[in-house]
Protein backbone atom coordinates (compact mmCIF):
# COMPACT_ATOMS: atom_id res chain seq x y z
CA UNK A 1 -55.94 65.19 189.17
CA UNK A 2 -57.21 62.08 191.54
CA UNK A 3 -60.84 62.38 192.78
CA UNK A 4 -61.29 63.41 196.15
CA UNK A 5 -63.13 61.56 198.53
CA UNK A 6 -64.67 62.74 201.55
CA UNK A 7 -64.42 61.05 204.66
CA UNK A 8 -67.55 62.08 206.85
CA UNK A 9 -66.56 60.30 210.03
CA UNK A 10 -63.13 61.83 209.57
CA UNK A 11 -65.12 64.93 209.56
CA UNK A 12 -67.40 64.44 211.96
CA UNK A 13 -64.27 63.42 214.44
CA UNK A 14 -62.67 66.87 213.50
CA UNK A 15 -65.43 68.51 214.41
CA UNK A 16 -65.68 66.90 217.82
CA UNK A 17 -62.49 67.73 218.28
CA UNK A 18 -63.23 71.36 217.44
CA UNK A 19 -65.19 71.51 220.15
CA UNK A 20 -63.34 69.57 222.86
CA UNK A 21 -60.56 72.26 222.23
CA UNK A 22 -62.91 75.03 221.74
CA UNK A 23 -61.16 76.03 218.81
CA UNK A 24 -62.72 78.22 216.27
CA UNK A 25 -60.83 76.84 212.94
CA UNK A 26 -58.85 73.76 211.52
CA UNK A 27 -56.97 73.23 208.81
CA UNK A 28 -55.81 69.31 207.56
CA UNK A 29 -53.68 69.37 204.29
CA UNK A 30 -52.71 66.17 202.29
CA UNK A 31 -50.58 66.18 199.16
CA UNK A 32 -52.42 68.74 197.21
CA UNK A 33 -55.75 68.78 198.78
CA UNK A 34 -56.87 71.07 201.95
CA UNK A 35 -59.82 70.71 204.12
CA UNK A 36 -60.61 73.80 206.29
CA UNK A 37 -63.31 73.23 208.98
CA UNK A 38 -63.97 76.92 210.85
CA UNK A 39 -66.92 78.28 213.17
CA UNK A 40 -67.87 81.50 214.78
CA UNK A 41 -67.56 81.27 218.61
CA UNK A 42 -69.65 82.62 220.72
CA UNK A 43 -68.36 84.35 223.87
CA UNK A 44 -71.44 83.95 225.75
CA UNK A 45 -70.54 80.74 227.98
CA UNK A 46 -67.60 82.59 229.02
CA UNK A 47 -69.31 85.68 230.56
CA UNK A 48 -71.41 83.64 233.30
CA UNK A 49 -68.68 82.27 234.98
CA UNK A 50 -66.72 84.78 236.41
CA UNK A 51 -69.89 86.08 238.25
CA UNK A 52 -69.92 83.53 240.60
CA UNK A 53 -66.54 83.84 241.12
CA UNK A 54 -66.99 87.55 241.77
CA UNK A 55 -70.06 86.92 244.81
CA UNK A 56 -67.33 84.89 246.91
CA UNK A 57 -65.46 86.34 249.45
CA UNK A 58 -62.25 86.45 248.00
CA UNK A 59 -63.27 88.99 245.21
CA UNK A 60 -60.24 91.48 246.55
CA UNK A 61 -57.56 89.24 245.49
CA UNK A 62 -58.84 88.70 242.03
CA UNK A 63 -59.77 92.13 241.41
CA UNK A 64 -56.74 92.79 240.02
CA UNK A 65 -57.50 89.94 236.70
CA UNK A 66 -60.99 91.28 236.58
CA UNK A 67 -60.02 94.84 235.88
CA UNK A 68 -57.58 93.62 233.14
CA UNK A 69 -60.20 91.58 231.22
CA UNK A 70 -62.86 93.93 231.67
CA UNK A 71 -60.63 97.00 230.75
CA UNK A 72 -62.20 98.55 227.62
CA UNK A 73 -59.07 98.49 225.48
CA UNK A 74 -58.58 94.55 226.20
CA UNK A 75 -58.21 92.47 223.42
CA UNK A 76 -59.15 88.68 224.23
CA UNK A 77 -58.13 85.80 222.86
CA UNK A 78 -60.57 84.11 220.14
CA UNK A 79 -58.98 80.81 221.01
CA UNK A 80 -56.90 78.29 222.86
CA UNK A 81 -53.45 77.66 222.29
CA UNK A 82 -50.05 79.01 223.15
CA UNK A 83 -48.94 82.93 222.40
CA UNK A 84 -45.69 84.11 221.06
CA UNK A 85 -44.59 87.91 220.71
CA UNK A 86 -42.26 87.34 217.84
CA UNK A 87 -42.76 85.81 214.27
CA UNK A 88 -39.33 83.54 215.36
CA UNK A 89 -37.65 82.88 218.55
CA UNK A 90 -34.89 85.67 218.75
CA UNK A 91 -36.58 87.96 216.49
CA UNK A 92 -38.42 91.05 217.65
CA UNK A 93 -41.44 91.12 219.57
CA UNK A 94 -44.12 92.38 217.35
CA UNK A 95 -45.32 95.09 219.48
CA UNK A 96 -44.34 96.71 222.76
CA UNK A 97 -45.86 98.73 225.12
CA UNK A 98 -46.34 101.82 224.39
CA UNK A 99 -46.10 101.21 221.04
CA UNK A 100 -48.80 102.83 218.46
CA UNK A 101 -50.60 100.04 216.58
CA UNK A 102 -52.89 100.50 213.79
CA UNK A 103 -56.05 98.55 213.02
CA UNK A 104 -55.13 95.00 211.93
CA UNK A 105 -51.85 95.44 212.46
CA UNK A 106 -50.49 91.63 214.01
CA UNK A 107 -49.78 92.04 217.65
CA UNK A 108 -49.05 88.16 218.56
CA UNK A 109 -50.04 85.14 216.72
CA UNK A 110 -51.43 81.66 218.97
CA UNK A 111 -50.50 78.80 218.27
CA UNK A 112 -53.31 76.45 218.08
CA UNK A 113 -52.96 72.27 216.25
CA UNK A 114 -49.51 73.32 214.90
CA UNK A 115 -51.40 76.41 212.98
CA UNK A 116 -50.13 79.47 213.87
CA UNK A 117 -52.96 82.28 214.23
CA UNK A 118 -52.11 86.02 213.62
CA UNK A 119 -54.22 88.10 216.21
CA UNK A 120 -55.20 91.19 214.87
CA UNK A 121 -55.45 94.89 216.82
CA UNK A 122 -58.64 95.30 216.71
CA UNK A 123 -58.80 99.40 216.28
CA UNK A 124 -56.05 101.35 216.53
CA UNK A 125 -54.48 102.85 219.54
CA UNK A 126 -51.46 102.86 221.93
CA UNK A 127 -50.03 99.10 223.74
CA UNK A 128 -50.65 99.81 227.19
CA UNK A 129 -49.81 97.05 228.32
CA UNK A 130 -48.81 92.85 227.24
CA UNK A 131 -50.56 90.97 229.75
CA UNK A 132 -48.96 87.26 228.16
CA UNK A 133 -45.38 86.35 228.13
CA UNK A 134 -43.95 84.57 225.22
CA UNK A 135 -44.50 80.72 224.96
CA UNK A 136 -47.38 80.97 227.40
CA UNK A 137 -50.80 78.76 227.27
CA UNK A 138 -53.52 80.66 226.75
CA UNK A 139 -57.71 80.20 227.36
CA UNK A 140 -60.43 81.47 225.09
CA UNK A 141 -61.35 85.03 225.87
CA UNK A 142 -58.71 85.68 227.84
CA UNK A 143 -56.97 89.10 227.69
CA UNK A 144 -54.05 89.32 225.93
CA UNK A 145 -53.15 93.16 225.01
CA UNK A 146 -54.53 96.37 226.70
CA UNK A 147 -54.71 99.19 223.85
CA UNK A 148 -56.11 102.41 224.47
C-alpha cells in the first residue's frame, strides 16, 4: 500500500471552503484513500437575522415564511445545497404529505459538492406539509418538512 501524504494547505483550502459554503461536511476520495473533513454547525448566526427583518414594516407579508420556519414540527435544513424528493429522477418521492414517518426515516436527501446528504425525520410523526420542490436550492436552516 503507498504512503499517504498529507497535504496541509490542501487542507487548510478545504476548510476555507467549508466555511465559504457553510457546509457542515466534505468528503475528497482518491484511488483508495478518503479524506473526510466534518464540523458541527451552529445555528446561532442564523437566529439574529430574521429579527430585524421582523421590526420593519412589511412584517405582514412575510408572516406567512415566519410561521413555517418557526412551526414546531419544522425540520430545517443542516446545510446548503439543492433538495430532491426522490432517490432518482422518476422514482417516488420519498415521503408525502400526510404520510406517517418514523424517526430517521429519509425524507429528502441535499445535494451538497456532488455528495448527496440523506436528511433524517427527526421524531416521528405525520408530513404535514413539503415546503421545497424537487431540484430546488436550498439555505442553511431553512425549513424543509412540517411534521407533526
Amino acid at each position: 500500500m503507498p504512503k499517504l501524504t498529507v497535504d496541509a494547505e490542501l487542507i487548510e483550502q478545504l476548510a476555507d471552503l467549508m466555511d465559504e459554503k457553510n457546509l457542515t461536511e466534505l468528503e475528497l476520495a482518491q484511488g483508495e484513500h478518503k479524506l473526510k473533513l466534518s464540523r458541527a454547525q451552529a445555528p446561532a448566526p442564523a437566529a439574529p437575522a430574521p429579527a430585524p427583518a421582523a421590526a420593519a414594516p412589511a412584517a405582514p407579508t412575510t408572516s406567512a415564511p415566519a410561521d413555517k420556519s418557526s412551526h414546531p414540527g419544522a425540520v430545517p435544513s443542516p446545510m446548503v445545497g439543492t433538495a430532491y424528493l426522490a432517490p432518482q429522477p422518476g422514482a417516488d418521492a420519498f415521503v408525502t404529505p400526510g404520510e406517517a414517518v418514523k424517526e430517521g426515516q429519509t425524507l429528502l436527501i441535499i445535494e451538497a459538492m456532488k455528495v448527496m446528504n440523506p436528511i433524517p425525520a427527526p421524531r416521528a410523526g405525520t408530513v404535514k406539509e413539503v415546503l421545497v420542490a424537487d431540484g430546488s436550492p436550498v439555505e442553511f436552516g431553512e425549513p424543509l418538512v412540517i411534521i407533526e
